[in-house]
Every structure is written in C-alpha cells, then in structure tokens.
Protein backbone atom coordinates (compact mmCIF):
# COMPACT_ATOMS: atom_id res chain seq x y z
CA UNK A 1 -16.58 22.58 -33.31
CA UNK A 2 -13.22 21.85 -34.56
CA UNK A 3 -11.53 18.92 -33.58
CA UNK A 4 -8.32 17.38 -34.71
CA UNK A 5 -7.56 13.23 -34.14
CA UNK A 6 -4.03 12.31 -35.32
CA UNK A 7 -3.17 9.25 -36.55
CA UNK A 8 -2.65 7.02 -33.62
CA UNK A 9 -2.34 3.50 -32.20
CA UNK A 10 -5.13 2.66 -30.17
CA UNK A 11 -3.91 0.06 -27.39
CA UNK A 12 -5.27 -3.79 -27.86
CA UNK A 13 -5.60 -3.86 -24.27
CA UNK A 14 -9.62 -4.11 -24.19
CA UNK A 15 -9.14 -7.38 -26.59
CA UNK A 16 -7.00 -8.66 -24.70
CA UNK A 17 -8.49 -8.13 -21.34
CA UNK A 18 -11.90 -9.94 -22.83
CA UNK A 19 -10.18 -12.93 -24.37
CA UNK A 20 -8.62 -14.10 -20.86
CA UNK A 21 -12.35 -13.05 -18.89
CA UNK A 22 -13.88 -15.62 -21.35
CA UNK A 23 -12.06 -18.39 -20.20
CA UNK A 24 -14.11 -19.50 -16.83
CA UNK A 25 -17.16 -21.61 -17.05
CA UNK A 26 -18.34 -21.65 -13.95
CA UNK A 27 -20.48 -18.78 -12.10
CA UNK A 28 -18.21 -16.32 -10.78
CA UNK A 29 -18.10 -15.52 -6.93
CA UNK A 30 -19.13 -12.50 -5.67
CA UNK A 31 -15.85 -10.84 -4.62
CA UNK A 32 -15.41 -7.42 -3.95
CA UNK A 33 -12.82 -5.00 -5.87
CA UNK A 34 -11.08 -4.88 -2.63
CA UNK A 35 -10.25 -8.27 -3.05
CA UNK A 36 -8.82 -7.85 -6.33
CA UNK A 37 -7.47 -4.62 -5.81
CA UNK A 38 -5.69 -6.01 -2.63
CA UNK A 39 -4.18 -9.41 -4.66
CA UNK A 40 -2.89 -7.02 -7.61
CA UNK A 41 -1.32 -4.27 -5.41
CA UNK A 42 -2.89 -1.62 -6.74
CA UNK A 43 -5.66 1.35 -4.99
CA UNK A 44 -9.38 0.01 -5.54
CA UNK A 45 -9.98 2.81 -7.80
CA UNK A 46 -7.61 1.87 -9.93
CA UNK A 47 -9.28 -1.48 -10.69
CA UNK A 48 -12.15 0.14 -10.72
CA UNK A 49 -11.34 3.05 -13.26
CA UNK A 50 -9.89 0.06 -15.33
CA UNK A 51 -13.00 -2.33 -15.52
CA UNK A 52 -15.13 0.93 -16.55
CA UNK A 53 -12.63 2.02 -19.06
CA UNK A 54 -11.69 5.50 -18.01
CA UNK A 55 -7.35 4.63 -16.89
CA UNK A 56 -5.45 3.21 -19.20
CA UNK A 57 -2.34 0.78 -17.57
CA UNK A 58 0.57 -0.39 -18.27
CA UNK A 59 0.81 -3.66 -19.69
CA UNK A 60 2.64 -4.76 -16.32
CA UNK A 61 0.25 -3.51 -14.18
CA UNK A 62 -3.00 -4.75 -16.22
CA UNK A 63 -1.60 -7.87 -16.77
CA UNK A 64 -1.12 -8.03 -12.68
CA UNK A 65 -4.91 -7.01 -12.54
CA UNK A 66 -6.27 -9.40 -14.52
CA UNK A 67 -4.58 -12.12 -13.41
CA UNK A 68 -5.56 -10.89 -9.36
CA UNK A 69 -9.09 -11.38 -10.94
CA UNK A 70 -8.91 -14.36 -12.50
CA UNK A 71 -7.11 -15.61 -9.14
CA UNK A 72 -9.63 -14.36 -6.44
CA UNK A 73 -12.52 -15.47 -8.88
CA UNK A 74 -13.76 -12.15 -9.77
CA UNK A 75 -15.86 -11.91 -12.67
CA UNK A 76 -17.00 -7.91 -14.28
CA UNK A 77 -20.59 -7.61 -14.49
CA UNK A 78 -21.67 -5.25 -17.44
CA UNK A 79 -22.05 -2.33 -15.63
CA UNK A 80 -18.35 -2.61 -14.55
CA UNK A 81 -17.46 -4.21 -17.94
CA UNK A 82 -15.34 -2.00 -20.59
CA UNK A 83 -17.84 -0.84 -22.71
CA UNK A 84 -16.79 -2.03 -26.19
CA UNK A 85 -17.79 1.56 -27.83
CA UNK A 86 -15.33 3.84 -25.89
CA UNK A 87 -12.19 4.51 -26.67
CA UNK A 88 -9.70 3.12 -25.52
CA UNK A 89 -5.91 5.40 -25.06
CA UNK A 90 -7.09 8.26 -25.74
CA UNK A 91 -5.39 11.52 -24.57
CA UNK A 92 -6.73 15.38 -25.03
CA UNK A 93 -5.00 18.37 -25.58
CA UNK A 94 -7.49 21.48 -25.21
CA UNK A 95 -6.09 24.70 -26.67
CA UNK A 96 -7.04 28.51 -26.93
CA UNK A 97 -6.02 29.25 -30.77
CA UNK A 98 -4.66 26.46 -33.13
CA UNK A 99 -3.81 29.01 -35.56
CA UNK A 100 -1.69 30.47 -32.57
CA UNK A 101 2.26 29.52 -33.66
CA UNK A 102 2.74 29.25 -29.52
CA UNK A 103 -0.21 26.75 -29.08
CA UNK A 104 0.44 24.74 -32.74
CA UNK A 105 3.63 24.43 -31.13
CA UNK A 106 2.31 22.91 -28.21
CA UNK A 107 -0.04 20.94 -29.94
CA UNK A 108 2.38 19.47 -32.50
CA UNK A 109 5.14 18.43 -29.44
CA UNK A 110 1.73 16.97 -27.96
CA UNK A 111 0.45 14.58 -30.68
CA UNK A 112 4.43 13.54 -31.44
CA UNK A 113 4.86 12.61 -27.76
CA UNK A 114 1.51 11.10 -27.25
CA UNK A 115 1.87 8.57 -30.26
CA UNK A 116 5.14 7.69 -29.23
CA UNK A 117 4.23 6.54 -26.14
CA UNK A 118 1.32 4.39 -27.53
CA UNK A 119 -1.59 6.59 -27.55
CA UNK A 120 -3.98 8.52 -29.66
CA UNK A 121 -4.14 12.31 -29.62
CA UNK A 122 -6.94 14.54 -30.05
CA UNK A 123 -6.79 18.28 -30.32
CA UNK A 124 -9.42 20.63 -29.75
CA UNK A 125 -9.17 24.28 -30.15
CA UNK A 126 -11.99 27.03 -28.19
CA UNK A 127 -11.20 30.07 -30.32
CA UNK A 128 -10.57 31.49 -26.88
CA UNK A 129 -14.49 31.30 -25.93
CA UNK A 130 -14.94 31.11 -22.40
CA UNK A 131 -18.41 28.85 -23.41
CA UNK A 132 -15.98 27.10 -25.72
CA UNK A 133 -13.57 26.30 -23.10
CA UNK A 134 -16.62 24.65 -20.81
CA UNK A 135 -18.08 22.81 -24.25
CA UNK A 136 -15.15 21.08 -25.15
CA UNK A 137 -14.53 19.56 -21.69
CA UNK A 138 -18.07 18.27 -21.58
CA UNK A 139 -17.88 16.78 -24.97
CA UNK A 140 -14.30 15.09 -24.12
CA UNK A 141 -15.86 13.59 -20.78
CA UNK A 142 -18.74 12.57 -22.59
CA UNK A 143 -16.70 10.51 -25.26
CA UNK A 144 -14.49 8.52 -22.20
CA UNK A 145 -10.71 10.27 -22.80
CA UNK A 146 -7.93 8.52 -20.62
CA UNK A 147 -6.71 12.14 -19.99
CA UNK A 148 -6.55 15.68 -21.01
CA UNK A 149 -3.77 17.91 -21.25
CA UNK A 150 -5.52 21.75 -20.85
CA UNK A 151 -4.34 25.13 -22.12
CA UNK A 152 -6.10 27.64 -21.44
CA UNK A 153 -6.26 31.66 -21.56
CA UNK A 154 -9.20 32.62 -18.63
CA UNK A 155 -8.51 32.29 -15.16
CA UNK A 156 -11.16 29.52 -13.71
CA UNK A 157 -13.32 26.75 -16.01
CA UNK A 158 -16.12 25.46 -14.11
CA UNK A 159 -16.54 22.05 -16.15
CA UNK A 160 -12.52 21.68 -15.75
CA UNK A 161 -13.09 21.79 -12.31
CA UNK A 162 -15.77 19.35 -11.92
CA UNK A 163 -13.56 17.13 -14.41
CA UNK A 164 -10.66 17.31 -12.27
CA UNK A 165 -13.23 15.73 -9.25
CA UNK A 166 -13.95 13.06 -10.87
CA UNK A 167 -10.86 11.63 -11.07
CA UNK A 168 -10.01 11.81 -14.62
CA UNK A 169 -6.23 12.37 -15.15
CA UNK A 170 -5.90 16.24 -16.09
CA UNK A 171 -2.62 18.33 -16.23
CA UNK A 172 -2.48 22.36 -17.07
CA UNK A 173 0.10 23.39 -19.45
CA UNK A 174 0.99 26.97 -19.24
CA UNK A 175 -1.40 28.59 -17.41
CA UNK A 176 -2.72 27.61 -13.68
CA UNK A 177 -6.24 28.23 -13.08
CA UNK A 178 -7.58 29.89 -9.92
CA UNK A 179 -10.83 27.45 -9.26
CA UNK A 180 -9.19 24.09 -9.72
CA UNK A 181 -8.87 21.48 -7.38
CA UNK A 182 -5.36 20.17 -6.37
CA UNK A 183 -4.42 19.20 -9.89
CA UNK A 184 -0.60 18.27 -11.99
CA UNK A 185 0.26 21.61 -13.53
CA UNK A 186 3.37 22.40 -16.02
CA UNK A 187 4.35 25.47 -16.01
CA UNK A 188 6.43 28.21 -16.80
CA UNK A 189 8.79 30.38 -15.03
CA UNK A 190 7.35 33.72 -15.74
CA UNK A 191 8.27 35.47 -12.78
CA UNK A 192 12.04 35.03 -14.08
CA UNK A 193 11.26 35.71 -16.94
CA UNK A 194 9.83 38.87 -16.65
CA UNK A 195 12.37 39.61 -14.17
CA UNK A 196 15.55 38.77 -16.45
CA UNK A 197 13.64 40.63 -19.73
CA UNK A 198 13.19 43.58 -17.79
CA UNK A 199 16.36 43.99 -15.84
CA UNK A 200 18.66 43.47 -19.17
CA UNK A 201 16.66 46.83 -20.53
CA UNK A 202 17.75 48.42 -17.18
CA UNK A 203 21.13 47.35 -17.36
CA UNK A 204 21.04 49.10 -20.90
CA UNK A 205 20.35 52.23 -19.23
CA UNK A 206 16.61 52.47 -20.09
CA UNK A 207 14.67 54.37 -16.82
CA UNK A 208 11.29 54.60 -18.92
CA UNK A 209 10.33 50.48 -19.48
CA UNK A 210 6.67 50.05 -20.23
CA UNK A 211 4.78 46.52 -20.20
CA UNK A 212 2.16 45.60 -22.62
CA UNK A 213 0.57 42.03 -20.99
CA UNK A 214 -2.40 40.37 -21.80
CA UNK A 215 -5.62 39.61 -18.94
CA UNK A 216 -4.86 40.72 -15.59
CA UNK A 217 -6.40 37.91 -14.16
CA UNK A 218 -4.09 35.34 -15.41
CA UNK A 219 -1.28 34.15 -13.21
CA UNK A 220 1.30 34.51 -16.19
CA UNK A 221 0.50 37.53 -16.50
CA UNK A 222 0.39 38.21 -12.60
CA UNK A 223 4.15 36.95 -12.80
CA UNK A 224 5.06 38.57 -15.58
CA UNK A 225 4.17 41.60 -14.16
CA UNK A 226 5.70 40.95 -10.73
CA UNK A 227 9.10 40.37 -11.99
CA UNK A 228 9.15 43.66 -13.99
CA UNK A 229 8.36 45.44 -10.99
CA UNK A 230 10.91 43.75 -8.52
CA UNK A 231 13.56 44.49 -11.56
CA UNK A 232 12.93 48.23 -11.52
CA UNK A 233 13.03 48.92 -7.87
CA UNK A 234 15.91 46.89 -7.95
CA UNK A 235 17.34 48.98 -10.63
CA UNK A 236 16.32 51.98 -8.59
CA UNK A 237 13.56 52.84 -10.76
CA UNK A 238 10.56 54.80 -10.08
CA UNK A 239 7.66 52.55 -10.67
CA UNK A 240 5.20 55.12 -10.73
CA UNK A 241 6.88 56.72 -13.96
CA UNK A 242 6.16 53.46 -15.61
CA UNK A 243 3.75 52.70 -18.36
CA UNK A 244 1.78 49.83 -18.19
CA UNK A 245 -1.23 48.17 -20.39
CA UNK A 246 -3.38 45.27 -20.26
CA UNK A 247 -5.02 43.82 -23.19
CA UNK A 248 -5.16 40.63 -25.53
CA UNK A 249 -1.88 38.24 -26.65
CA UNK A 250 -2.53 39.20 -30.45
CA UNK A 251 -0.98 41.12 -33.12
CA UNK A 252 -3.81 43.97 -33.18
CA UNK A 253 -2.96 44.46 -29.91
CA UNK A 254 0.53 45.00 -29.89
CA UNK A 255 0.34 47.48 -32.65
CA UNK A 256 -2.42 49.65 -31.49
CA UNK A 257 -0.71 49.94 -28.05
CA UNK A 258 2.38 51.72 -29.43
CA UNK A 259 -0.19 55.03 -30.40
CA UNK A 260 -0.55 55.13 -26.60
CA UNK A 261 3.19 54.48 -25.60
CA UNK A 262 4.14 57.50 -27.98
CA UNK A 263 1.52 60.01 -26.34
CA UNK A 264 2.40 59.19 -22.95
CA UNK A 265 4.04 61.70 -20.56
CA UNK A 266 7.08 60.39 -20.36
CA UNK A 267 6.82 58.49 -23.30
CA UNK A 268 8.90 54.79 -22.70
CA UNK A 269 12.36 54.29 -24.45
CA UNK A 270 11.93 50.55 -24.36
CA UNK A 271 9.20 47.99 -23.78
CA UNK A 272 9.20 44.67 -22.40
CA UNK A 273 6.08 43.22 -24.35
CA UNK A 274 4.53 39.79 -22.02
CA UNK A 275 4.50 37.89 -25.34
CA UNK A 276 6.47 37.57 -28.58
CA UNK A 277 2.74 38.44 -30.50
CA UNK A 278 2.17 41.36 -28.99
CA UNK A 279 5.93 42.37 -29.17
CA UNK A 280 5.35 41.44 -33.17
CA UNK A 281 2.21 43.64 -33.80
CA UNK A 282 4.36 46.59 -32.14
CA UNK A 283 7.05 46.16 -34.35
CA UNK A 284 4.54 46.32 -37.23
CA UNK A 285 3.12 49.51 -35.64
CA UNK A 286 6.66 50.83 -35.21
CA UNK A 287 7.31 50.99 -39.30
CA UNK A 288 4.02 52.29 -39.72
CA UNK A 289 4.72 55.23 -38.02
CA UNK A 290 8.37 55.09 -38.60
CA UNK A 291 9.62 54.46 -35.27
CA UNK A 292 12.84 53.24 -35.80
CA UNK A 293 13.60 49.30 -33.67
CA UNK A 294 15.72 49.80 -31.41
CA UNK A 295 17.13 53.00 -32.39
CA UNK A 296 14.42 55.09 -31.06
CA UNK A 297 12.49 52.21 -29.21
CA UNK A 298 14.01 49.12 -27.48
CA UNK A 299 11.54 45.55 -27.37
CA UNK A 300 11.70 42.26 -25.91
CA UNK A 301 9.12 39.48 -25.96
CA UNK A 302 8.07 36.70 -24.56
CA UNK A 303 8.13 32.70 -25.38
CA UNK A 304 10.69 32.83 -28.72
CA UNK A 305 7.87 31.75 -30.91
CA UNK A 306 9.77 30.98 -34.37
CA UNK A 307 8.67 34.35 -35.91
CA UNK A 308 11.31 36.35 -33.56
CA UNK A 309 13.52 34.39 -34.96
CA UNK A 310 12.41 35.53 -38.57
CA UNK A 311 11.68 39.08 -38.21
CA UNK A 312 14.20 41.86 -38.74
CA UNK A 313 16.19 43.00 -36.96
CA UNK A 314 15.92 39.63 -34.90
CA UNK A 315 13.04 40.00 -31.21
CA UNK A 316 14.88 39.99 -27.99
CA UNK A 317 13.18 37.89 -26.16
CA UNK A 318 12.48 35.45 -23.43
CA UNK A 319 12.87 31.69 -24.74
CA UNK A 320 10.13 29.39 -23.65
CA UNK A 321 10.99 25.81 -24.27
CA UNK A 322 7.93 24.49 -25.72
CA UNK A 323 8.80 21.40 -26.79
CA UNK A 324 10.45 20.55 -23.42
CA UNK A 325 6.97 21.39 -21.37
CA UNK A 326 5.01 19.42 -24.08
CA UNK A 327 6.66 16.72 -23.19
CA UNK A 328 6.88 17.22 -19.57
CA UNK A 329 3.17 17.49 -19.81
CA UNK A 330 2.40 14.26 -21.54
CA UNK A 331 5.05 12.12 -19.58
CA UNK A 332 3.34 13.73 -16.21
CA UNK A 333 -0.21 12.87 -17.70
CA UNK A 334 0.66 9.10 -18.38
CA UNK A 335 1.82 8.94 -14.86
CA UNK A 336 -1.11 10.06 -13.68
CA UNK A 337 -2.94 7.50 -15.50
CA UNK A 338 -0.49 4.63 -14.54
CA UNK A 339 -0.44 5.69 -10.32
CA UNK A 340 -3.74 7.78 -10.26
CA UNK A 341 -3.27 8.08 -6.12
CA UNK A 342 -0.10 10.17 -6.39
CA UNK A 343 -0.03 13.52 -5.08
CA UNK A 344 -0.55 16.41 -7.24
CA UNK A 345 3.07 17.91 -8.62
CA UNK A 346 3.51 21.36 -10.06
CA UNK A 347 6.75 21.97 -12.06
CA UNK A 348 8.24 24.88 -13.50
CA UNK A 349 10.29 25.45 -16.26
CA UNK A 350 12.88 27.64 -16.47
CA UNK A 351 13.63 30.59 -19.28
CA UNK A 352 16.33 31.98 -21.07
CA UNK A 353 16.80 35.58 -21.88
CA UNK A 354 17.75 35.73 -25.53
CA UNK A 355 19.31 38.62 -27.15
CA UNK A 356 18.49 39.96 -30.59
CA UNK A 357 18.39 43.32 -32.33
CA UNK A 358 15.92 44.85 -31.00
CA UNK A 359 17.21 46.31 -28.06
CA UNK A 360 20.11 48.52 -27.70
CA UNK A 361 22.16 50.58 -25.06
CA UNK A 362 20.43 54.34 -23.94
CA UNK A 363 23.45 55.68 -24.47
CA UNK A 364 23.87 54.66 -28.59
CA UNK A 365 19.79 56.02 -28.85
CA UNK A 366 18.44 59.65 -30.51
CA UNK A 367 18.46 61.25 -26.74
CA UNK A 368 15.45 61.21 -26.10
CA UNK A 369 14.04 61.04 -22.27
C-alpha cells in the first residue's frame, strides 16, 4: 500500500487538554456530557467526538470545552479519554492515481493547504482498485483521521459510506458518489463544461462532434455527456449522427479510440475528448497515423492539466481550477470538523473554455464531411 505523510505540525492540543484535567484532586462528579456540552455551547457530540479524539477544535472552542468541564466538575474516564496513541490533526486525501498530473495536482494543493492551516496530511493513492478504494478507508478509520478528503473514479464505495455514518468529517472532491449518505461534496461544473467545449466546435461549423468519456456510471461523465447533447440540438444537430465512446481517462485510451473515429460512417471532423488525457493520447494517435491537429481533426479536452499547456500546437480545452477546489475542499473539511452539526453543502465550481490550437473553423479544413 502506498501511502504518503507530509511533513506536518501535529496540534499540542492533546497536551494541553491533559495538563489542565490533572489539576483536580478530588473525585470527580458524575455529570453527564449534556452538562458539559450545554455549559460550553456546543452539540453533545461534539464533546463527545473531542474526549475520544476523532474532531479536532479550534483552540476557542476547546478551550470553551475544557473549561465547561472543569466548571460543571466533569472528569473523562479512560474510555472517553484521548487515547495518547492516535493521532491527533490528521487529515486524508484518498486519490485514484498519484502518478495522475490531475490528481498530483490535487494532492499537492491538498498537503499545502492542510499544513497551512495547522494540520498533517496524508495521501493515499488506490491505483484505481475498486478493493483499493474500500482498503484504504478501512485502514484510515482504523488509524483515528480527523477527516478525509475523497477522490474517487467508481460510482458508490461501500466502506465510504459506512464512514460517512459514523460521523467522521468526509468531503468528495470531484466526483459525487451514488451510495453516499448526505455528505459535503466539491465539485465541478461539468455540465457547463461540456456544454461550452462542445458548442464552441459548433459555432466553428463542425456538424460531426464525437465524445470520447470515461465510465458511464460516473456523474462527471453523466454531465459531461449531457451538456454535449443539449449543445448539439441547440446547434440544430442531429444527435443520432454523432459518435460517441466510453472507456478509461488514460492515454491508451485516447489513442486507440481515434482507429474507431476514422472508420466510422460519417467519420467526426472534431472531438470533444471528457478529459485533457484522453484528448493527449489522441493527439499521439493523430501523428501516428498522420492525421493532421486541427487541420483535418479539431480536439478539445477537459480540466487544463499543465501538459495542454505544453503540447503542440497548444489543447483547447476546458480549464478546471484545481487549486481553487483543493482548497475549497480542505477549508469545507475543517469546517466540518469545527461545527460537525451543519448541514451538508454541495458546491460547484465553475469552468472556463480555453482556446488553443487545436481546433479550427470547418470552413479553413481539407473538405471533408
């Protein structure tokens, strides 16, 4: 299993909390966590997630705890005592492929944002295993994480799920998952996004626009697809004359998908590829077989990944800001921690449709139909 812990600062907060317990002499009363809960403010789960060392608080609000116990008399027996062993500000960011440049984006914006604000970051990366995906949530149960940030690439996680019950602060970045319990979600806006990519080829005077996408089952993808087809039949294009094909976000993909795009009947003049990978291994495919970009066949991708950027001439594509949702997602995961009663909330950020050289007007192309 590979796991990643950055350097991090993990909070005093447990020292702290046990030097000012160790004052009283006398037997404690037996008061309740209402009680305590009641003189500090706070929900009685969140003293009790505190005692047991699963929330980490704010230094306000766990200073207001302790003193609400110290005040009503209450005294943490050692099943509701931190245990010493755990650790202590920990948060989790599960991802599908490190070696990924979309997810080591993610996962770099994650660990900066993280130790900023005073935690410890872990990383752990499934190698897009479905078993994987359930292991590593065990595990990161198991080992007492304050919270876990979750990317994944399938479409339900049954040990997510039973995570998310527990209590345990959880957001999804990216993707939504099907199964899940009400749960904070970050997201993207890939409805517009597919929309805007494949309405700019229209407006280019393309009538032939296939989509390569990845798992039909994923809601990205879902969207993705959904505004592609609500930009042709705006465009007045015949849907049914479309190509489309499902497979994998990867490179192999990509380029063994244009072999079918140039047998089929009409073969596409442009193709709005779900993800800047795929779009990549179809531009590879595309000099292989010397099909000149955009000359003979217009792309655009998906999420900007810094390799459009790189490659000539330069992906069309939709911009995904990465660094903006990493941070979302960590700032919504600490305020999870710090008011674990709140509502569920489910944002989504918007795209931007960026223009590069890979896409050109019908009219300037070889003809062809």
């Amino acid at each position: 299993m590979a796991l990643v812990l950055s350097s991090g600062r993990i909070s005093d907060c447990h020292r702290r909390w046990s030097t000012r317990m160790a004052k009283p002499t006398e037997p404690a009363r037996r008061v309740s966590l209402h009680a305590v809960a009641a003189q500090a403010q706070v929900a009685v789960s969140t003293v009790s997630r505190f005692l047991n060392g699963s929330l980490q608080l704010t230094r306000e609000t766990e200073e207001r705890v302790v003193r609400a116990m110290q005040e009503v008399g209450y005294e943490a027996s050692g099943r509701s005592a931190r245990p010493s062993a755990r650790p202590r500000g920990v948060l989790a960011l599960i991802v599908p492929q490190i070696g990924n440049p979309y997810f080591s984006r993610i996962a770099d914006r994650f660990v900066s944002a993280v130790e900023s604000s005073g935690y410890q970051a872990l990383i752990a990366s499934t190698s897009s295993h479905a078993r994987k995906q359930n292991d590593y949530v065990d595990m990161l149960r198991e080992h007492g994480i304050g919270g876990l940030v979750y990317v994944g690439n399938f479409s339900s996680n049954a040990a997510l799920s039973a995570l998310i019950a527990t209590g345990l602060p959880v957001v999804l970045l990216d993707e939504a998952l099907a199964s899940d319990p009400p749960v904070d979600a970050v997201l993207v806006d890939d409805y517009s996004g597919g929309y805007q990519a494949t309405a700019y080829l229209a407006s280019l005077g393309h009538r032939h626009i296939a989509l390569l996408t990845g798992p039909a089952a994923l809601r990205s993808v879902q969207e993705r697809r959904r505004g592609w087809t609500d930009a042709l039949t705006r465009a007045d294009i015949d849907l049914t004359a479309q190509l489309e094909v499902n497979g994998s976000f990867t490179e192999d993909f990509g380029t063994a998908a244009l072999t079918r795009l140039l047998s089929a009947d009409p073969a596409p003049t442009a193709v709005f590829a779900a993800s800047d990978t795929i779009a990549l291994g179809l531009m590879t495919g595309a000099r292989n077989l010397s099909v000149r970009i955009p000359e003979d066949l217009s792309v655009v991708g998906f999420d900007d990944i810094p390799a459009a950027s790189y490659v000539h001439p330069r992906l069309t594509t939709v911009r995904t800001p990465l660094d903006a949702m990493s941070d979302s997602a960590v700032t919504v995961l600490i305020d999870r921690i710090e008011h674990p009663d709140r509502k569920p909330c489910t944002s989504i950020t918007p795209v931007t449709l960026i223009v590069g050289g890979t896409t050109s007007s019908r009219l300037l192309t070889t003809g062809r139909d």
